[in-house]
C-alpha atoms as a PDB file:
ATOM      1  CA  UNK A   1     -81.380  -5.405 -19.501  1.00  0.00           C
ATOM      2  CA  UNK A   2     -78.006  -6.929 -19.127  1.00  0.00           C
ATOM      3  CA  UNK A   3     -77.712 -10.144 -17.152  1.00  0.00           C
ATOM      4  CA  UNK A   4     -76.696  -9.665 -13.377  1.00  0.00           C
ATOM      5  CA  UNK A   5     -76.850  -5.707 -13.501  1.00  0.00           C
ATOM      6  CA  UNK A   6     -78.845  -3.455 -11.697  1.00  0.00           C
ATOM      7  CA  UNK A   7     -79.730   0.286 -10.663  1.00  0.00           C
ATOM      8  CA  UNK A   8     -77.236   1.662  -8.707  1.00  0.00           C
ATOM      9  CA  UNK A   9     -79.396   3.482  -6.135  1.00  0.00           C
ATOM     10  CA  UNK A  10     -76.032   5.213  -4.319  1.00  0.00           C
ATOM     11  CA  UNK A  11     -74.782   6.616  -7.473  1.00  0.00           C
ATOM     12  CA  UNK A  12     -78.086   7.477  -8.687  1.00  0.00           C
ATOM     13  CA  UNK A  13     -78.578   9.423  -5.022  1.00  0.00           C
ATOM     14  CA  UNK A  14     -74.592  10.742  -5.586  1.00  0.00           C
ATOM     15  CA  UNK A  15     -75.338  12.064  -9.215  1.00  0.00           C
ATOM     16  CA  UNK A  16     -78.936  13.418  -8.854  1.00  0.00           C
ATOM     17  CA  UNK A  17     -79.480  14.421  -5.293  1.00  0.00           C
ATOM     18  CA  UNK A  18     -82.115  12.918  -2.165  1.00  0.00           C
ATOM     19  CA  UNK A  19     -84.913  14.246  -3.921  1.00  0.00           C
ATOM     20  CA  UNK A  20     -84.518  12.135  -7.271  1.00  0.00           C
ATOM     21  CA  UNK A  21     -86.797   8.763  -7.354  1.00  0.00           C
ATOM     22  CA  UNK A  22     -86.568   5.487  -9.652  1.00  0.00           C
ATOM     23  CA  UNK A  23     -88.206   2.444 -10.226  1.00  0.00           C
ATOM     24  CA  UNK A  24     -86.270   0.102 -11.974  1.00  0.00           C
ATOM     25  CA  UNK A  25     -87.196  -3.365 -13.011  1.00  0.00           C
ATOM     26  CA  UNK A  26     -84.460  -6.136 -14.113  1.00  0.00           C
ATOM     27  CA  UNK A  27     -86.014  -7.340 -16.931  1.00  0.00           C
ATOM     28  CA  UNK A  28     -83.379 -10.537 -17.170  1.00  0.00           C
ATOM     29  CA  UNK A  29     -84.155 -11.882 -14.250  1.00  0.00           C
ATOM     30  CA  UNK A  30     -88.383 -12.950 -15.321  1.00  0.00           C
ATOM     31  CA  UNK A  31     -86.923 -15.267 -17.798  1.00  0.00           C
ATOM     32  CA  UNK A  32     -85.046 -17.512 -14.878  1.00  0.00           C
ATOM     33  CA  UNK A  33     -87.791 -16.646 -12.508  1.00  0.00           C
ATOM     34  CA  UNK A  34     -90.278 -18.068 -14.862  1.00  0.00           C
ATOM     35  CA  UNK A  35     -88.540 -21.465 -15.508  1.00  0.00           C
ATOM     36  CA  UNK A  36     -88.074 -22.043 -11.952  1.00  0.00           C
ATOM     37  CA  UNK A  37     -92.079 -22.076 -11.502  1.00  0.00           C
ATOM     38  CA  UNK A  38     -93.041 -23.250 -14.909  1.00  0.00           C
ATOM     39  CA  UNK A  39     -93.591 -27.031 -15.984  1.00  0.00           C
ATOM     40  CA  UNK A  40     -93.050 -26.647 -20.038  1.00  0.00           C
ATOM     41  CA  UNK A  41     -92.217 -23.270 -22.659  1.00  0.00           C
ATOM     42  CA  UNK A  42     -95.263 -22.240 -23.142  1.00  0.00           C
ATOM     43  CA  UNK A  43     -96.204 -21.414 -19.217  1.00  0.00           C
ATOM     44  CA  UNK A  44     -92.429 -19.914 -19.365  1.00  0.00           C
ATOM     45  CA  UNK A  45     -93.354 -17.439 -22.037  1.00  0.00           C
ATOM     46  CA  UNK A  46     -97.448 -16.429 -20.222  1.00  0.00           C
ATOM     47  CA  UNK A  47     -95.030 -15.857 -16.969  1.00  0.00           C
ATOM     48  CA  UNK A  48     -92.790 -13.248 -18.449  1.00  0.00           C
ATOM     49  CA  UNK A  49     -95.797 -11.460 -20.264  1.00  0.00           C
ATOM     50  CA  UNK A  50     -97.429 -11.281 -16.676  1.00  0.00           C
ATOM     51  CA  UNK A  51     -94.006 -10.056 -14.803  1.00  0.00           C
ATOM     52  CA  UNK A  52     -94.196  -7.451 -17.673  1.00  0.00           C
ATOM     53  CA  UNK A  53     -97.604  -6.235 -17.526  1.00  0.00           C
ATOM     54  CA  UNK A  54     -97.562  -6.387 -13.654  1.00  0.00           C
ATOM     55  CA  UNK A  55     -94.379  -3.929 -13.495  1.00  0.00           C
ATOM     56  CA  UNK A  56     -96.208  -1.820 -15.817  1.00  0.00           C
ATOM     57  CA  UNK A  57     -98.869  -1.576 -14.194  1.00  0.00           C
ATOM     58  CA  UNK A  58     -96.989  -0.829 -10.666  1.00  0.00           C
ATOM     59  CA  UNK A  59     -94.964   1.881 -12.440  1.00  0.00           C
ATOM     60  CA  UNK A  60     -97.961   3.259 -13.468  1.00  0.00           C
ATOM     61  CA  UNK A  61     -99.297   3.586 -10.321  1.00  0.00           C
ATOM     62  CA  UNK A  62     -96.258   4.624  -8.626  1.00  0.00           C
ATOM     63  CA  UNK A  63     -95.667   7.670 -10.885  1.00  0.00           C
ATOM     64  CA  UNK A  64     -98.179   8.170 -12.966  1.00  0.00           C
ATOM     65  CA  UNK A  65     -98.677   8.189 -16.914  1.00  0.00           C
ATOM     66  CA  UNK A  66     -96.373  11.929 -17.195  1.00  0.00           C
ATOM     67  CA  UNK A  67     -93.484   9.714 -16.167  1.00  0.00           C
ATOM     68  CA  UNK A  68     -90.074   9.265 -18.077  1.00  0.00           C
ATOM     69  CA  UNK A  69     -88.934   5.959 -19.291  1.00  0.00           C
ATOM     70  CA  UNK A  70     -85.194   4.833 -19.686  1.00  0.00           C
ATOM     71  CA  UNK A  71     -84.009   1.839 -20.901  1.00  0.00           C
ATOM     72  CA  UNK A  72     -80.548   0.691 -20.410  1.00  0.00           C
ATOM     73  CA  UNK A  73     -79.103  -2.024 -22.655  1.00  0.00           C
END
């Protein structure tokens, strides 16, 4: 959730082993994302809630409602 950081997928591998899997979505970046294809606020804020829902979603189906959730801020 911090600006310009992401998952470190080598020291994630390093610290948990080949067999450990993450999805990790950088939250800070929908904001800029959504200005850059938005005309006013309002469509700004309706593209965020969509990059939300849709990672959800894809988590969801990647690993399945048992998974764990982490947030890093």
């Amino acid at each position: 959730m911090k600006s310009g950081y992401t998952l470190n997928r080598i020291e994630l591998k390093k610290e948990f082993g080949p067999n450990y899997q993450a999805f990790n979505v950088d939250i800070w970046s929908f904001k800029k994302a959504a200005e850059a294809i938005s005309v006013n606020e309002a469509e700004v804020q309706q593209k965020i809630a969509a990059m939300v829902y849709y990672n959800l979603a894809t988590t969801l189906v990647l690993a399945g409602p048992s998974m764990r959730v982490v947030v890093v801020s």
